[in-house]
C-alpha atoms as a PDB file:
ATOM      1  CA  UNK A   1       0.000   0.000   0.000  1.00  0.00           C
ATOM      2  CA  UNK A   2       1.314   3.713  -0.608  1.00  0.00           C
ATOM      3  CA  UNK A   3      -0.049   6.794   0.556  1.00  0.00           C
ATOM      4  CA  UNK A   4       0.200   9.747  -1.664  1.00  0.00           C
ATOM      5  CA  UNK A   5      -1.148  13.028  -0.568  1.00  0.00           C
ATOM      6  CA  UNK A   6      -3.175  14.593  -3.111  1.00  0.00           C
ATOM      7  CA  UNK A   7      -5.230  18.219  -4.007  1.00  0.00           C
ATOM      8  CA  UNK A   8      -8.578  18.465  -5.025  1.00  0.00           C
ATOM      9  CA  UNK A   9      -9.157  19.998  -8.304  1.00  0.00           C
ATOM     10  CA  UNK A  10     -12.645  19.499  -8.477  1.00  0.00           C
ATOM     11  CA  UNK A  11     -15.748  16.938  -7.267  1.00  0.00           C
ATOM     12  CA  UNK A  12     -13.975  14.528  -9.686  1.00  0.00           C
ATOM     13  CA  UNK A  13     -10.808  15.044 -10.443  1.00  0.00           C
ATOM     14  CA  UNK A  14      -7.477  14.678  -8.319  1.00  0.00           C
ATOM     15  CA  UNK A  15      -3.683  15.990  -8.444  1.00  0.00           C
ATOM     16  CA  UNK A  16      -1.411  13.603  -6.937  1.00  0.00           C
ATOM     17  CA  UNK A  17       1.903  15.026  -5.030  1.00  0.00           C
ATOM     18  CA  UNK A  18       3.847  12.423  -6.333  1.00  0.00           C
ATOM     19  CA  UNK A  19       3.241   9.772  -8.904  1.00  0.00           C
ATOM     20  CA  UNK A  20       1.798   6.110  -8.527  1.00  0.00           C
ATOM     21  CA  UNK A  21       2.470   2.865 -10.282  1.00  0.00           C
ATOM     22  CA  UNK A  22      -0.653   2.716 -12.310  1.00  0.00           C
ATOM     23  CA  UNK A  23      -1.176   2.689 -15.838  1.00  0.00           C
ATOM     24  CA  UNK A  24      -4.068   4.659 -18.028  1.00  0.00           C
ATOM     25  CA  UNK A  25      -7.118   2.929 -17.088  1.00  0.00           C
ATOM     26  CA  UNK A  26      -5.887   1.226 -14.130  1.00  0.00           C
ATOM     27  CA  UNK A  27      -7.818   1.306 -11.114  1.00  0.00           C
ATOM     28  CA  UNK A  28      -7.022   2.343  -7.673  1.00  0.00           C
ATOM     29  CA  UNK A  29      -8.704   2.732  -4.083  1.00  0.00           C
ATOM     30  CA  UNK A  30      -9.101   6.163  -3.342  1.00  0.00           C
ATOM     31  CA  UNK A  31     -10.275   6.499   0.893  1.00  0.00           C
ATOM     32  CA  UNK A  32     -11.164  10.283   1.780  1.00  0.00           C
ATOM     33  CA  UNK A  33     -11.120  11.059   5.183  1.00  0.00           C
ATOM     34  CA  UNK A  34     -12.249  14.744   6.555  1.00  0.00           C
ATOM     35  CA  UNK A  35      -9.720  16.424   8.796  1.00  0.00           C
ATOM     36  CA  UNK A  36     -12.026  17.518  11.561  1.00  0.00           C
ATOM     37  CA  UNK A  37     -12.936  13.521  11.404  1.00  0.00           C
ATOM     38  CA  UNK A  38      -9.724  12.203  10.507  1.00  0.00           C
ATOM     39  CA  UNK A  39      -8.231  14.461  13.559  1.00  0.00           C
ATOM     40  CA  UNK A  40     -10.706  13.536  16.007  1.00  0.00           C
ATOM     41  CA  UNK A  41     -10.293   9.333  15.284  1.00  0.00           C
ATOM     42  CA  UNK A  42      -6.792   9.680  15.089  1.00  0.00           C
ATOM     43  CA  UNK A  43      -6.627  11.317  18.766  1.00  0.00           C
ATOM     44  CA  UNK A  44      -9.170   8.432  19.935  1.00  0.00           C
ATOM     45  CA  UNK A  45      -6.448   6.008  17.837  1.00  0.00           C
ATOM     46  CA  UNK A  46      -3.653   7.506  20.181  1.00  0.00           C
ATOM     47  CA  UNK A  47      -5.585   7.663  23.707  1.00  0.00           C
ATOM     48  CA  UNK A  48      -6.834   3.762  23.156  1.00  0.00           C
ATOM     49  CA  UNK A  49      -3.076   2.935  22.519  1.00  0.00           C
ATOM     50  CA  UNK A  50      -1.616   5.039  25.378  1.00  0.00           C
ATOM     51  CA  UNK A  51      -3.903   3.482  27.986  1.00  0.00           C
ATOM     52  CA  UNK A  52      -3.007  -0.173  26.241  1.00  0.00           C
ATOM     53  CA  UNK A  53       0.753   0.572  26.614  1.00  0.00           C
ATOM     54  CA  UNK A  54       0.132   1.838  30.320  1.00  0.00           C
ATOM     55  CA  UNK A  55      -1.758  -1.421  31.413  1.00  0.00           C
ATOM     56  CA  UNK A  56       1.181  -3.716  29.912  1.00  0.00           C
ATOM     57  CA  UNK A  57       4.114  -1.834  31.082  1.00  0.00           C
ATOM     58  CA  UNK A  58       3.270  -0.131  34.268  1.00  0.00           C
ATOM     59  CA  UNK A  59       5.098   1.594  37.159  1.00  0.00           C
ATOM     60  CA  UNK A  60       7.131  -1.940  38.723  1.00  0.00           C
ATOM     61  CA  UNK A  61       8.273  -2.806  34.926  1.00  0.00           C
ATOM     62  CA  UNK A  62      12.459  -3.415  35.517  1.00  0.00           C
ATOM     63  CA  UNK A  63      14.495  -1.465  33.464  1.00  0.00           C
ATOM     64  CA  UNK A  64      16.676  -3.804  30.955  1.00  0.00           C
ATOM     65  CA  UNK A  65      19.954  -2.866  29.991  1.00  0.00           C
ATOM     66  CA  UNK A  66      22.265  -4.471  26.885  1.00  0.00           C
ATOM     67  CA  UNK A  67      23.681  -6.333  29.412  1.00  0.00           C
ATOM     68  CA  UNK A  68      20.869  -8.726  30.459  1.00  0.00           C
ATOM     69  CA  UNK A  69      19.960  -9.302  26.907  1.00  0.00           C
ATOM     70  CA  UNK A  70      21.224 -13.311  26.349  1.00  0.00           C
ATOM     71  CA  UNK A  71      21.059 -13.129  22.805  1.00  0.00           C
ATOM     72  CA  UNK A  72      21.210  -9.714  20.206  1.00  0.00           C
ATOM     73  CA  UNK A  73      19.008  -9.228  17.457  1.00  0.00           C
ATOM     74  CA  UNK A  74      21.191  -8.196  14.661  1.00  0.00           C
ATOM     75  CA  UNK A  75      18.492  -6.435  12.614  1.00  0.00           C
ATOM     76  CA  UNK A  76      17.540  -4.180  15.791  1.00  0.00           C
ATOM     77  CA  UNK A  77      17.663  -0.336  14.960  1.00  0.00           C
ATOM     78  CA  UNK A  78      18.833  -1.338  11.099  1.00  0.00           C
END
C-alpha cells in the first residue's frame, strides 16, 4: 500500500503530489477522510493505545539494559 497526498481539483478530479504505479485505465482505491474527522479518530487512535501501553508496562516494569539481553538481534535499529 502507498499513501500519496493529493489536491482536489474538483468533485472529480485529483492531483497527486507524487506519482503512482498505475497505468491509463488502471484502477485504484481512493479512501477520503475529513480532517475535523480524521483528527478527532486519530486522537481516539492515540488515547486507546496510550492506555493499552500503560496497562502492559506499568510503574514496577524493571528497566533492561544491553547487558541482560542473552542473545542480540542483529536487525535491531537497522
Amino acid at each position: 500500500m502507498v499513501l500519496v497526498k493529493a489536491r482536489v481539483l474538483d468533485s472529480t478530479h485529483l492531483e497527486l503530489a507524487k506519482p503512482i504505479a498505475a497505468g491509463r485505465g488502471g484502477h485504484v482505491l481512493v479512501v477520503v477522510t475529513e480532517s475535523t474527522r480524521a483528527d478527532a479518530e486519530r486522537q481516539e487512535w492515540i488515547e486507546g493505545s496510550s492506555q493499552s501501553l500503560r496497562s502492559a508496562y506499568g510503574d514496577s516494569e524493571p528497566e533492561y539494559t544491553p547487558s541482560m539481553v542473552r542473545e542480540a538481534n542483529p536487525g535491531y535499529g537497522a
